[in-house]
PDB file of N, CA and C in Angstrom:
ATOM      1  N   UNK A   1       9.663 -17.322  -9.106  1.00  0.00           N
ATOM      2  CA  UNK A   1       8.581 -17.787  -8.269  1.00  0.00           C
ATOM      3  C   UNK A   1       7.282 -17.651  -9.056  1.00  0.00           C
ATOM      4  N   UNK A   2       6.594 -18.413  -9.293  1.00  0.00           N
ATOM      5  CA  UNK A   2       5.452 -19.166 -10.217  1.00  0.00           C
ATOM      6  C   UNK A   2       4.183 -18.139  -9.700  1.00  0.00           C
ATOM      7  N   UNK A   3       4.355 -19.038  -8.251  1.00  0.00           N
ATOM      8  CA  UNK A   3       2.910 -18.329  -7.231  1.00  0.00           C
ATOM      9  C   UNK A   3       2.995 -16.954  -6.753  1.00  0.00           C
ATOM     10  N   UNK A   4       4.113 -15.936  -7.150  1.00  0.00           N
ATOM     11  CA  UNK A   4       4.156 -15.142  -5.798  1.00  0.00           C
ATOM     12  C   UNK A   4       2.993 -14.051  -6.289  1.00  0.00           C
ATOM     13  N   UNK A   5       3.050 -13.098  -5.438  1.00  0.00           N
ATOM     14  CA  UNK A   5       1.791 -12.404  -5.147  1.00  0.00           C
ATOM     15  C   UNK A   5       1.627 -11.559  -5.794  1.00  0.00           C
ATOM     16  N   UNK A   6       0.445 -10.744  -6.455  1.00  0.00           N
ATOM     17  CA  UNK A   6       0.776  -9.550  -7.518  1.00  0.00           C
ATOM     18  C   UNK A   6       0.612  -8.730  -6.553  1.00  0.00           C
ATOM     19  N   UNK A   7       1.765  -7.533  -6.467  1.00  0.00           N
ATOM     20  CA  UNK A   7       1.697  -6.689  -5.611  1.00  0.00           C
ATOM     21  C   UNK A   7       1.966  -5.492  -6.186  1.00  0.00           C
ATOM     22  N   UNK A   8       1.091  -3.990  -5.338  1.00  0.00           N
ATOM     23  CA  UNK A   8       1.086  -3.150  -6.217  1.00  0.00           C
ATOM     24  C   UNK A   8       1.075  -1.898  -4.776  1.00  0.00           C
ATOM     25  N   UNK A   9       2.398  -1.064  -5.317  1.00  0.00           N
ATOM     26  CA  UNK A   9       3.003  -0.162  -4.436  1.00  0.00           C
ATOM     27  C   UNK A   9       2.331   1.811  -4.685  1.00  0.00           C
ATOM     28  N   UNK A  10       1.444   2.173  -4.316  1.00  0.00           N
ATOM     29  CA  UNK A  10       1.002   3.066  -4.432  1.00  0.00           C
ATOM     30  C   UNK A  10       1.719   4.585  -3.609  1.00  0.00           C
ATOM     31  N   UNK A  11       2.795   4.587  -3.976  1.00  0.00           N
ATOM     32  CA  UNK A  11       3.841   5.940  -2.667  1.00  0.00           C
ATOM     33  C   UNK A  11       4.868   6.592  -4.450  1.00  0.00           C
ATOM     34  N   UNK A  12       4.183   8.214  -3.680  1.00  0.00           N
ATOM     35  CA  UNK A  12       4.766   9.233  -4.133  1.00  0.00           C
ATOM     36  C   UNK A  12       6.619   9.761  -3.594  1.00  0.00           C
ATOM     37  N   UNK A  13       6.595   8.985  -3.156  1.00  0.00           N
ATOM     38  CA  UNK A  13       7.949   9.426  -2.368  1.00  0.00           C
ATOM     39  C   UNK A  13       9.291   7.991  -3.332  1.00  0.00           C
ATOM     40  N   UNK A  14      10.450   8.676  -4.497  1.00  0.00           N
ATOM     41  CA  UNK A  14      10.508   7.749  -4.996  1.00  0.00           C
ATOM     42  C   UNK A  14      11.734   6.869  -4.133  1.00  0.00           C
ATOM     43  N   UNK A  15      12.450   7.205  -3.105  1.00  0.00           N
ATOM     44  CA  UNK A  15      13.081   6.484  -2.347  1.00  0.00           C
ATOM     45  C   UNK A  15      12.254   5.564  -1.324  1.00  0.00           C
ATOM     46  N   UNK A  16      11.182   5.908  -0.872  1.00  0.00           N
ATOM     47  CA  UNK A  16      10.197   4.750   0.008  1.00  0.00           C
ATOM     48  C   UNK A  16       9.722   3.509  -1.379  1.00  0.00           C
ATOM     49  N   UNK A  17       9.696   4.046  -2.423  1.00  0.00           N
ATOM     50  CA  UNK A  17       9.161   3.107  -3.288  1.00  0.00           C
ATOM     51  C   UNK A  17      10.155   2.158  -3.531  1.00  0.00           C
ATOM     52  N   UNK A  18      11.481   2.833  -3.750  1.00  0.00           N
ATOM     53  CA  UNK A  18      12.608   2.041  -4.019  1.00  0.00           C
ATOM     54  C   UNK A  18      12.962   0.844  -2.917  1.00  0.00           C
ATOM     55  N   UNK A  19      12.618   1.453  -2.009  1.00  0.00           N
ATOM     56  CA  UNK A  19      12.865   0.482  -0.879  1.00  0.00           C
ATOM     57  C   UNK A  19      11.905  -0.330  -0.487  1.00  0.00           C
ATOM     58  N   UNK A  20      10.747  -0.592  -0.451  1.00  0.00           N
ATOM     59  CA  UNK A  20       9.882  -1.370  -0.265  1.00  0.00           C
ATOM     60  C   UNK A  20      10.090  -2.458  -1.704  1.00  0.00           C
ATOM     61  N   UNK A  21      10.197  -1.537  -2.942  1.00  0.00           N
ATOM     62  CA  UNK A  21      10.620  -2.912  -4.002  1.00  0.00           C
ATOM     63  C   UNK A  21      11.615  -4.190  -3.766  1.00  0.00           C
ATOM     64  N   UNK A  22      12.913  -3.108  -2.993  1.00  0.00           N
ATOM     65  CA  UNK A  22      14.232  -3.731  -2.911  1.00  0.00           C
ATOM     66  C   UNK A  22      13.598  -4.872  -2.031  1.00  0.00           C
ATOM     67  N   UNK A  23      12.980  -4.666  -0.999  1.00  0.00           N
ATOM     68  CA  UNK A  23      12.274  -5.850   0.022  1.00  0.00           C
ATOM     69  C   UNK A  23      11.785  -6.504  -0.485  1.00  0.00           C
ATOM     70  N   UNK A  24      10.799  -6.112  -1.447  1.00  0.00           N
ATOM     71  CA  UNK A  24      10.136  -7.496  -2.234  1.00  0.00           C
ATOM     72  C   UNK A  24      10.749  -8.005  -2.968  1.00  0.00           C
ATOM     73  N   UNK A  25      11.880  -7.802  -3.548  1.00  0.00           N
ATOM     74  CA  UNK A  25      12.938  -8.210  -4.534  1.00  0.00           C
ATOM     75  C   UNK A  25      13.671  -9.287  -4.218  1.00  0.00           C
ATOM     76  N   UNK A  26      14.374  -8.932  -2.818  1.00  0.00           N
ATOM     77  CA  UNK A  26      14.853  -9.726  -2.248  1.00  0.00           C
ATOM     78  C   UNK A  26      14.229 -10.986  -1.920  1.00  0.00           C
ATOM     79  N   UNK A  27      13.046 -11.026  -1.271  1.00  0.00           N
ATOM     80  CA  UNK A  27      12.432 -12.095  -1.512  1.00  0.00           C
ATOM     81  C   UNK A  27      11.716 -12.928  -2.671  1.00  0.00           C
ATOM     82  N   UNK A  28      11.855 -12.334  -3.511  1.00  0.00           N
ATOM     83  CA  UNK A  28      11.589 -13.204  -4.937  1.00  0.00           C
ATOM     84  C   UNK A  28      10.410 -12.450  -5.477  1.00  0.00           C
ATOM     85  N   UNK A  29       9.708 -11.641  -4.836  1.00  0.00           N
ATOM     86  CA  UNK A  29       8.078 -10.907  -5.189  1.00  0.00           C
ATOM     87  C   UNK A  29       8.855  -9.635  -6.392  1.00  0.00           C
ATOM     88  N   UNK A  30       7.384  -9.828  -7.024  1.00  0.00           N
ATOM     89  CA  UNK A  30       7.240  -8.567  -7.844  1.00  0.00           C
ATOM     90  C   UNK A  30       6.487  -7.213  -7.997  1.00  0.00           C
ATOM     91  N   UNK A  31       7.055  -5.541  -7.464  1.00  0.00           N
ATOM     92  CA  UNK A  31       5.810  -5.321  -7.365  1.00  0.00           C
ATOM     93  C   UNK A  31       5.435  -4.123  -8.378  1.00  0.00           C
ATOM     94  N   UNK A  32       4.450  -3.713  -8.779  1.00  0.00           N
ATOM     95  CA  UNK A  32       4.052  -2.424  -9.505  1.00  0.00           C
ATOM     96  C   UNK A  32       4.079  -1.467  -8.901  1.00  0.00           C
ATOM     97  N   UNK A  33       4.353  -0.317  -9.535  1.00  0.00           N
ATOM     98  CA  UNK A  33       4.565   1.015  -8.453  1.00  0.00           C
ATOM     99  C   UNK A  33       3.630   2.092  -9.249  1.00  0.00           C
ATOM    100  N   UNK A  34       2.605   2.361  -8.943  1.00  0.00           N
ATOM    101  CA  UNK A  34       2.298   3.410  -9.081  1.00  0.00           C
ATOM    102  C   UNK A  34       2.619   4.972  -8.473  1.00  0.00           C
ATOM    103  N   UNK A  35       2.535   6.399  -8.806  1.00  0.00           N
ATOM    104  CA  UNK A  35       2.646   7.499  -7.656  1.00  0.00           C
ATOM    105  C   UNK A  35       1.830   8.586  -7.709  1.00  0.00           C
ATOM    106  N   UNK A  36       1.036   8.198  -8.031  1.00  0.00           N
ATOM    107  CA  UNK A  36      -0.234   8.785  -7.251  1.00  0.00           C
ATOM    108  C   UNK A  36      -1.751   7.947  -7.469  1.00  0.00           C
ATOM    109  N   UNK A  37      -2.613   8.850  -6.503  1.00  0.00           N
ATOM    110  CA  UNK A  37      -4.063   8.135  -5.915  1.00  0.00           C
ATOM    111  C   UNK A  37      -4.808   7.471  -7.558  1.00  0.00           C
ATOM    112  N   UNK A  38      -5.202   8.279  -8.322  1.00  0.00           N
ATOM    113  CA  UNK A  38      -5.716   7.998  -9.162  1.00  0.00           C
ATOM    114  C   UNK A  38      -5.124   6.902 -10.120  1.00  0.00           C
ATOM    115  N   UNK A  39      -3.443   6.663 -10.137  1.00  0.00           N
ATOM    116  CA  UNK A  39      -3.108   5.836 -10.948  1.00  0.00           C
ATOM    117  C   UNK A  39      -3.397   4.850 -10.413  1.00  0.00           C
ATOM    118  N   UNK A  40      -2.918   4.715  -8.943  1.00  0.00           N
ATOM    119  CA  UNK A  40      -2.993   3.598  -8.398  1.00  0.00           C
ATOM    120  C   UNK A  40      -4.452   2.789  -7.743  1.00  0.00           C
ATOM    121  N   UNK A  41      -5.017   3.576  -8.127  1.00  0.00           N
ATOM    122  CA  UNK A  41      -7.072   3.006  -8.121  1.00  0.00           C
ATOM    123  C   UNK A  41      -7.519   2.306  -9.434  1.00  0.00           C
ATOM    124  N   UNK A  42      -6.710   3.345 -10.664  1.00  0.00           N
ATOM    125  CA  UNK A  42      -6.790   2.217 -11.858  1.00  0.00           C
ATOM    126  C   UNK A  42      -5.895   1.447 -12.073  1.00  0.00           C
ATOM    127  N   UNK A  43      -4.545   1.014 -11.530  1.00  0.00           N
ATOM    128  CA  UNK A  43      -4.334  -0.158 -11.234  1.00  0.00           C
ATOM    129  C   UNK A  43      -5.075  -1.228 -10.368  1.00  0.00           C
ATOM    130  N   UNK A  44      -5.339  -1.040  -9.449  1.00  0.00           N
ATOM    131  CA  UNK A  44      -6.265  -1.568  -8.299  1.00  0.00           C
ATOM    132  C   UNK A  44      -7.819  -2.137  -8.809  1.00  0.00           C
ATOM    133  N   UNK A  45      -8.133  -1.469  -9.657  1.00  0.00           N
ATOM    134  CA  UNK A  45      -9.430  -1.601 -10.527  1.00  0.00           C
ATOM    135  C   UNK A  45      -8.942  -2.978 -11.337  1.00  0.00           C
ATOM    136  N   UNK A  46      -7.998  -2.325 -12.266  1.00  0.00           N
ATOM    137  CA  UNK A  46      -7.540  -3.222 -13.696  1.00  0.00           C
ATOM    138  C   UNK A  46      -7.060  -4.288 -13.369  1.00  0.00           C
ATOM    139  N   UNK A  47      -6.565  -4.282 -12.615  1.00  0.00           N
ATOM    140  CA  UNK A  47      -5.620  -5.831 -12.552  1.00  0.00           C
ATOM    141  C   UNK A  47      -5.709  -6.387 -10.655  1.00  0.00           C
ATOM    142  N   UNK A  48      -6.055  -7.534 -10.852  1.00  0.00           N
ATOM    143  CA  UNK A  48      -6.215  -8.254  -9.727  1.00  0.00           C
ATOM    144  C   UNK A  48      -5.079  -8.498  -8.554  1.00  0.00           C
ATOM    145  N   UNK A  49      -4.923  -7.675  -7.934  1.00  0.00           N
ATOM    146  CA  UNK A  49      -3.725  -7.821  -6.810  1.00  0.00           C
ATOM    147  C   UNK A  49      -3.823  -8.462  -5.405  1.00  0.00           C
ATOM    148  N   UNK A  50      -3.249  -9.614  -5.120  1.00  0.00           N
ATOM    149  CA  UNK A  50      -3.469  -9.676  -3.872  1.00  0.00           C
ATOM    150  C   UNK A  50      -2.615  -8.735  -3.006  1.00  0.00           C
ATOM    151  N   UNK A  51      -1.578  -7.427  -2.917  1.00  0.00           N
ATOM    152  CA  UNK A  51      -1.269  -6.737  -1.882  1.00  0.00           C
ATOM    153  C   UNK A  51      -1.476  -5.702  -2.534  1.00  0.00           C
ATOM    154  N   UNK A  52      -1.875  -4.494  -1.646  1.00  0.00           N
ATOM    155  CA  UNK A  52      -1.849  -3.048  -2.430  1.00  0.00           C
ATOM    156  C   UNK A  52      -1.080  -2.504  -1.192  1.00  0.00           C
ATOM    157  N   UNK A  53      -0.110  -1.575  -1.111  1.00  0.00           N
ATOM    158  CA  UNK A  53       0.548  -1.184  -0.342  1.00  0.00           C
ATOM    159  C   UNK A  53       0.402   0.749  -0.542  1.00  0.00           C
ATOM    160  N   UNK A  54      -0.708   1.121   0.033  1.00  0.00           N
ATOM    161  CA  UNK A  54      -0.511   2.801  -0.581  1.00  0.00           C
ATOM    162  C   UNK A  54      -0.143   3.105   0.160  1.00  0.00           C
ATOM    163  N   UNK A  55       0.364   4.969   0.404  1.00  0.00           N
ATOM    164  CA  UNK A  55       0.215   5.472   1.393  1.00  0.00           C
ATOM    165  C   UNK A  55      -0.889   6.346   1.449  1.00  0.00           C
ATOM    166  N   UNK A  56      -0.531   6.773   2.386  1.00  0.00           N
ATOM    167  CA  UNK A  56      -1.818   7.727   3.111  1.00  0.00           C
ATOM    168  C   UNK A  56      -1.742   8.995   2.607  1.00  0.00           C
ATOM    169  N   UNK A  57      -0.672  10.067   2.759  1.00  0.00           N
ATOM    170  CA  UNK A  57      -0.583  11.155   1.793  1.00  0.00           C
ATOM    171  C   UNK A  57      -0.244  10.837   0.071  1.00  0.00           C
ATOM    172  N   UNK A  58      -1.242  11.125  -0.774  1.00  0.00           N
ATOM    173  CA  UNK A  58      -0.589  10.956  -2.001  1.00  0.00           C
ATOM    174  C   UNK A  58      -1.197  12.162  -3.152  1.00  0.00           C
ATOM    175  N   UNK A  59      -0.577  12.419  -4.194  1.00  0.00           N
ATOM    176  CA  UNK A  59      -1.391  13.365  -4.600  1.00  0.00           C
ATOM    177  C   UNK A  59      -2.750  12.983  -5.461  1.00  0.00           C
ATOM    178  N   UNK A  60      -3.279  13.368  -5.230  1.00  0.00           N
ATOM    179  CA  UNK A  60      -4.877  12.802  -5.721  1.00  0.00           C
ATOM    180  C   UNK A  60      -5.810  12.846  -5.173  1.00  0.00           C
ATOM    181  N   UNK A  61      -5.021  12.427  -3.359  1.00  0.00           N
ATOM    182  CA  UNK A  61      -5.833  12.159  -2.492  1.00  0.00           C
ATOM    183  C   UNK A  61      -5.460  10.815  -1.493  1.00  0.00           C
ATOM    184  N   UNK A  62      -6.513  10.641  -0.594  1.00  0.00           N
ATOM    185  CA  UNK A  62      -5.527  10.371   0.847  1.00  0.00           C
ATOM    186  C   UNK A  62      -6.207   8.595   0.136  1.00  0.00           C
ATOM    187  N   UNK A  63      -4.906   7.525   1.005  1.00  0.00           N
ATOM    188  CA  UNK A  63      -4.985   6.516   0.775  1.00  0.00           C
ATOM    189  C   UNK A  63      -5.495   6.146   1.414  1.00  0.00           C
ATOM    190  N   UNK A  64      -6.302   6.362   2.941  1.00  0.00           N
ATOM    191  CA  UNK A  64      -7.059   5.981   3.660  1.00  0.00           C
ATOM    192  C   UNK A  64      -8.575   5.699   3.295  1.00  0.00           C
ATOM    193  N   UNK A  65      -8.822   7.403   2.368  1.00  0.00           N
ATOM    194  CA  UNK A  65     -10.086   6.850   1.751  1.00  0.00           C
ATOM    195  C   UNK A  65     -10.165   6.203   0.594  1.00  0.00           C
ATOM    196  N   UNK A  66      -9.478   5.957   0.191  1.00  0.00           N
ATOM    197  CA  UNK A  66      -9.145   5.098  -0.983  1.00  0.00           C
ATOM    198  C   UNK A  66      -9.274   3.691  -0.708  1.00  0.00           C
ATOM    199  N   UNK A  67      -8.404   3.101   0.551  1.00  0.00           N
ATOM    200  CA  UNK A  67      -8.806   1.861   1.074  1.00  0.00           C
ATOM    201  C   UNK A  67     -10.584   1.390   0.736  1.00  0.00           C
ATOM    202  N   UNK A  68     -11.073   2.590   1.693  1.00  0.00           N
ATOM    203  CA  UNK A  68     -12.171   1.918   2.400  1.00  0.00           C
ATOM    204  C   UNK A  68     -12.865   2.172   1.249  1.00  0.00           C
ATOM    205  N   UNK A  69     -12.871   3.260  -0.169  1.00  0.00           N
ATOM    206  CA  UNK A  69     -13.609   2.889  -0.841  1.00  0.00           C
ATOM    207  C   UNK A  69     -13.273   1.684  -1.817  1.00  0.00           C
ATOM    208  N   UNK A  70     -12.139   1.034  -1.965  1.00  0.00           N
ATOM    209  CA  UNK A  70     -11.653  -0.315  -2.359  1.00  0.00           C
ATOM    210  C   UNK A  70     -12.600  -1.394  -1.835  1.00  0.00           C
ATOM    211  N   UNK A  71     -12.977  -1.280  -0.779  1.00  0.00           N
ATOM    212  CA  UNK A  71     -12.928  -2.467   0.370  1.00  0.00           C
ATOM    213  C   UNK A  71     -14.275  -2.289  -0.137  1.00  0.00           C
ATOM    214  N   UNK A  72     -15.063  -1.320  -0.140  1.00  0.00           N
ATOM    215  CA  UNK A  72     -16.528  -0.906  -0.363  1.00  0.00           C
ATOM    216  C   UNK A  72     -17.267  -1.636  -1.332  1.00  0.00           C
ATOM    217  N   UNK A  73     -16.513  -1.578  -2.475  1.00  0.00           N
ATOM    218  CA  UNK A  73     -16.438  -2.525  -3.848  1.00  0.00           C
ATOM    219  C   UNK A  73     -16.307  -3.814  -3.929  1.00  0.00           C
ATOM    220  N   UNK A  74     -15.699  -4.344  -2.570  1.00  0.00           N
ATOM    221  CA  UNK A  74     -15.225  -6.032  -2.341  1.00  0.00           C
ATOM    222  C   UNK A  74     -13.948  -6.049  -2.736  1.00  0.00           C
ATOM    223  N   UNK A  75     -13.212  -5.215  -2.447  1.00  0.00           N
ATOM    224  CA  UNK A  75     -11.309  -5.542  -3.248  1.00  0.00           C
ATOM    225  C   UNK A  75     -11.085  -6.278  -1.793  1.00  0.00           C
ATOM    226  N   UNK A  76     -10.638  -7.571  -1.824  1.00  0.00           N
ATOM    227  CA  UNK A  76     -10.156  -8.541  -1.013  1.00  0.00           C
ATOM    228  C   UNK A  76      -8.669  -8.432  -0.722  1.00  0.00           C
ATOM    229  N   UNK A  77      -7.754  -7.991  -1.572  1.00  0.00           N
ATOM    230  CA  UNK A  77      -6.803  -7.403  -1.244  1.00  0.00           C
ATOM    231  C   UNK A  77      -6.055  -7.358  -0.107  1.00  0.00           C
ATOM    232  N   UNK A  78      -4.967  -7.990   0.295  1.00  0.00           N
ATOM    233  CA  UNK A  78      -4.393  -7.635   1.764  1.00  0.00           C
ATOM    234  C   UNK A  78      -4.232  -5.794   1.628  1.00  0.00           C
ATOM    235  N   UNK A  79      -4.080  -5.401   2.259  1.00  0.00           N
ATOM    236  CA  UNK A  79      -3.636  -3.544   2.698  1.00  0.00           C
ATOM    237  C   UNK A  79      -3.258  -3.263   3.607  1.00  0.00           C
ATOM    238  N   UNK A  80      -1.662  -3.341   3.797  1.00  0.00           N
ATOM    239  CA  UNK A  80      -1.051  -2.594   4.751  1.00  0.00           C
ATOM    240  C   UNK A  80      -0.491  -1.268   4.420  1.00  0.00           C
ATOM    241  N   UNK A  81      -0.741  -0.511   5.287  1.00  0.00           N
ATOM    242  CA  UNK A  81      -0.620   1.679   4.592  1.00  0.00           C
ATOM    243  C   UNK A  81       0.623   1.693   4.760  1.00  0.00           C
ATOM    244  N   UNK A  82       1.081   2.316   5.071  1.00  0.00           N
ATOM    245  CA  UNK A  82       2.639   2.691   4.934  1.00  0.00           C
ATOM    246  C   UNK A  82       2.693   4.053   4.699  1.00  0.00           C
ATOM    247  N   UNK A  83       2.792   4.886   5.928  1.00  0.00           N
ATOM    248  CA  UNK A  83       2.506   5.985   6.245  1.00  0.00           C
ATOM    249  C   UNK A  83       3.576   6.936   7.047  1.00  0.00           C
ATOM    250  N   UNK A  84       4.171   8.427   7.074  1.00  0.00           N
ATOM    251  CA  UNK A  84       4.594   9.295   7.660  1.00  0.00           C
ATOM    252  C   UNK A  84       3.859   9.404   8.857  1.00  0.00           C
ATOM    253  N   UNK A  85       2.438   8.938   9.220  1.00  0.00           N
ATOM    254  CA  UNK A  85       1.538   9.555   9.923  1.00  0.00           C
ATOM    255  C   UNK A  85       1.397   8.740  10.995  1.00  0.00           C
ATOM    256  N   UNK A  86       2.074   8.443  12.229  1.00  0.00           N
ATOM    257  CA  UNK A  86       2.249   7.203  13.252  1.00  0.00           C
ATOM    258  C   UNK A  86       1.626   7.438  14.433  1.00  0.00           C
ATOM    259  N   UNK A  87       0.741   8.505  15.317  1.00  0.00           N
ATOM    260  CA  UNK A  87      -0.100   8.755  16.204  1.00  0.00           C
ATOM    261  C   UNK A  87      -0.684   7.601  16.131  1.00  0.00           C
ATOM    262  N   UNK A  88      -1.367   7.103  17.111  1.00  0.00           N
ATOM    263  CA  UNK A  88      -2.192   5.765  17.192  1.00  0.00           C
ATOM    264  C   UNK A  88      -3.499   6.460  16.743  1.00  0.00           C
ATOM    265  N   UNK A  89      -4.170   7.383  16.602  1.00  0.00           N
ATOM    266  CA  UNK A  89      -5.165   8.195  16.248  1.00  0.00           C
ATOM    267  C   UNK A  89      -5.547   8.014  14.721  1.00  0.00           C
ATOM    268  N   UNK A  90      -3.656   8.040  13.916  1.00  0.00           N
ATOM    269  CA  UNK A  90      -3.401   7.619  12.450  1.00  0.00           C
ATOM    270  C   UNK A  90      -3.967   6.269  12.064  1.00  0.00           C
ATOM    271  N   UNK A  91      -3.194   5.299  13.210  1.00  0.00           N
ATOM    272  CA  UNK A  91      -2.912   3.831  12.658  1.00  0.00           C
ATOM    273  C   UNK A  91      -4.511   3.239  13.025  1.00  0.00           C
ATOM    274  N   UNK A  92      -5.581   3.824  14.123  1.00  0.00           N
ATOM    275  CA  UNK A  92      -6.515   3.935  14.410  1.00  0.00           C
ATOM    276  C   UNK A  92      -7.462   3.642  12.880  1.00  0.00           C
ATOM    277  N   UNK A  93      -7.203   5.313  12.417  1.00  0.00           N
ATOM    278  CA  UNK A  93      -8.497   5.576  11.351  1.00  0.00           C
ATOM    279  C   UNK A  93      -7.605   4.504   9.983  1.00  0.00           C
ATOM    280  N   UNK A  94      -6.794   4.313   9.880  1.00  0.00           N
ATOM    281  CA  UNK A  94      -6.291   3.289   8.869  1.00  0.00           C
ATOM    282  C   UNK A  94      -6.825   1.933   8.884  1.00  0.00           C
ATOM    283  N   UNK A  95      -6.659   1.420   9.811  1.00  0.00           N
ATOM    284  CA  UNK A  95      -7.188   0.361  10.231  1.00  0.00           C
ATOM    285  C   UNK A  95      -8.908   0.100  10.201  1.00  0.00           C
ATOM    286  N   UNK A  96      -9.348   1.611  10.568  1.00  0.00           N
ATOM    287  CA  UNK A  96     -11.025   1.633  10.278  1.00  0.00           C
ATOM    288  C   UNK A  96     -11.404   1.832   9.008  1.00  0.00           C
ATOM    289  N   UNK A  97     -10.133   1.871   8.339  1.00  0.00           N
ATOM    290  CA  UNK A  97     -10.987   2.024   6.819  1.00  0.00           C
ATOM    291  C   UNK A  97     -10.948   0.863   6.284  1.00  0.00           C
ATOM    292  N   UNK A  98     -10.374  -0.188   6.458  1.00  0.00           N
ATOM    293  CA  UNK A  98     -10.564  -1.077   6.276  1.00  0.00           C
ATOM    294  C   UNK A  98      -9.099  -1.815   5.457  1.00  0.00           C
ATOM    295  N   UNK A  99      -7.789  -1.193   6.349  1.00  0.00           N
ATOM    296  CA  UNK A  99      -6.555  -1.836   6.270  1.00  0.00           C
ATOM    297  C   UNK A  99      -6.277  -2.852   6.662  1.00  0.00           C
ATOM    298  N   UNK A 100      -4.962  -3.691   6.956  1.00  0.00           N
ATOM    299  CA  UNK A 100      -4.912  -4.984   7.297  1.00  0.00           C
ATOM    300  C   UNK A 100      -3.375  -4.834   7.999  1.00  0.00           C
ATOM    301  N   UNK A 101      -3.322  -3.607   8.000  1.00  0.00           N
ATOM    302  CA  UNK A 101      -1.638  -3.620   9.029  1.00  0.00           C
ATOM    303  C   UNK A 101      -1.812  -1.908   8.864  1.00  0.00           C
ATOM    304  N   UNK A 102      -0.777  -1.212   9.366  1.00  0.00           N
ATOM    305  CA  UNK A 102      -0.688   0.170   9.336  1.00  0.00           C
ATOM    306  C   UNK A 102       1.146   0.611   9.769  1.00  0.00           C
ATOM    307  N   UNK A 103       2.039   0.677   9.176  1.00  0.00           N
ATOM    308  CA  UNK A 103       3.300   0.710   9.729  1.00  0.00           C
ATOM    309  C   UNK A 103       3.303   2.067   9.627  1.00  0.00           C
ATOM    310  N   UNK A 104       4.615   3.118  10.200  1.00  0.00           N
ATOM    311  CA  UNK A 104       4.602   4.319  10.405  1.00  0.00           C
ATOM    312  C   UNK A 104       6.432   4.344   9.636  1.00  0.00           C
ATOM    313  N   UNK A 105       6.472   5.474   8.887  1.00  0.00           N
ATOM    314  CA  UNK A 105       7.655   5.188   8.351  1.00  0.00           C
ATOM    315  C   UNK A 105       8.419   6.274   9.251  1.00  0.00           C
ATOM    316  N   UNK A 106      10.376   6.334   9.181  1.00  0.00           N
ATOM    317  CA  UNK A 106      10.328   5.151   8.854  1.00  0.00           C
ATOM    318  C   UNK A 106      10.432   3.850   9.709  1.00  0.00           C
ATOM    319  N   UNK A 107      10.806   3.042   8.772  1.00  0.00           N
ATOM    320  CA  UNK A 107      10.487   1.325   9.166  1.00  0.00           C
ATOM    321  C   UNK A 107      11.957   1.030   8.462  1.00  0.00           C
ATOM    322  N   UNK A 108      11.707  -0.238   9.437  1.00  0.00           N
ATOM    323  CA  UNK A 108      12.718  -0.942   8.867  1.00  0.00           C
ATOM    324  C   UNK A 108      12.719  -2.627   8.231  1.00  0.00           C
ATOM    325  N   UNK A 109      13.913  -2.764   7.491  1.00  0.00           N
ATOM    326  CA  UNK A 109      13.047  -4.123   6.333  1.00  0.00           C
ATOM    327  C   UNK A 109      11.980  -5.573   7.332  1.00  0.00           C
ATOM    328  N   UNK A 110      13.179  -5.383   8.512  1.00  0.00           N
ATOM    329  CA  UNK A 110      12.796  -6.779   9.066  1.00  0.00           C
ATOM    330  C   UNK A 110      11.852  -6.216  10.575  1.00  0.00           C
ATOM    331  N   UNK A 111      11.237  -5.372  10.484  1.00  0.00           N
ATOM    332  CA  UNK A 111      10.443  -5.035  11.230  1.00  0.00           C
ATOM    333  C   UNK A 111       9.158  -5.445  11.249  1.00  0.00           C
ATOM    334  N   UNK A 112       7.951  -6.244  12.181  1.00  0.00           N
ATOM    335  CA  UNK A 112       7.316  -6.760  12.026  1.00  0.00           C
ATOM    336  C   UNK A 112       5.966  -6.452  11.581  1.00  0.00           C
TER     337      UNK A 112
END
């Protein structure tokens, strides 16, 4: 696939990573995996992604503020979190940082 999307997977956990790849795999996408905050900000910096997929706990630091300081900068970026953390209180402040979905793991592939 010519067009598909540069996508870039920011989760410390290496079975959630594995599995979110396998999803994009399946559908023909390719994605980068970083595992932790700081790598995955200088990916996010360096190379132009239209999806960043972090999570919210990572070591470095939380992906929530990471979003919103992304977003702060103008990263246009789709961002859906992908998070342990599922209280609506969670998916709440995710969303206020300036996410674009918030799922609570786990999840499942064909879940909306």
């Amino acid at each position: 696939m010519t067009d598909a999307p540069r996508i870039l997977i920011v989760e410390d956990d290496p079975v959630t990573a594995r599995d979110i790849r396998a999803m994009l795999d399946q559908n023909g996408w390719q994605a980068d995996h970083r595992d932790t905050l700081p790598d995955g900000i200088t990916a996010a910096t360096d190379t132009s992604y239209d999806v960043i997929i972090p999570d919210r706990m990572l070591p470095g630091g939380d992906g929530i503020t990471a979003t919103a300081n992304l977003r702060a900068t103008g990263c246009q970026a789709m961002v859906p979190v992908v998070n342990a953390l599922g209280l609506a209180q969670d998916r709440t402040e995710g969303l206020d940082s300036g996410a674009d979905d918030y799922t609570a793991k786990p999840f499942e592939a064909d879940e909306p």
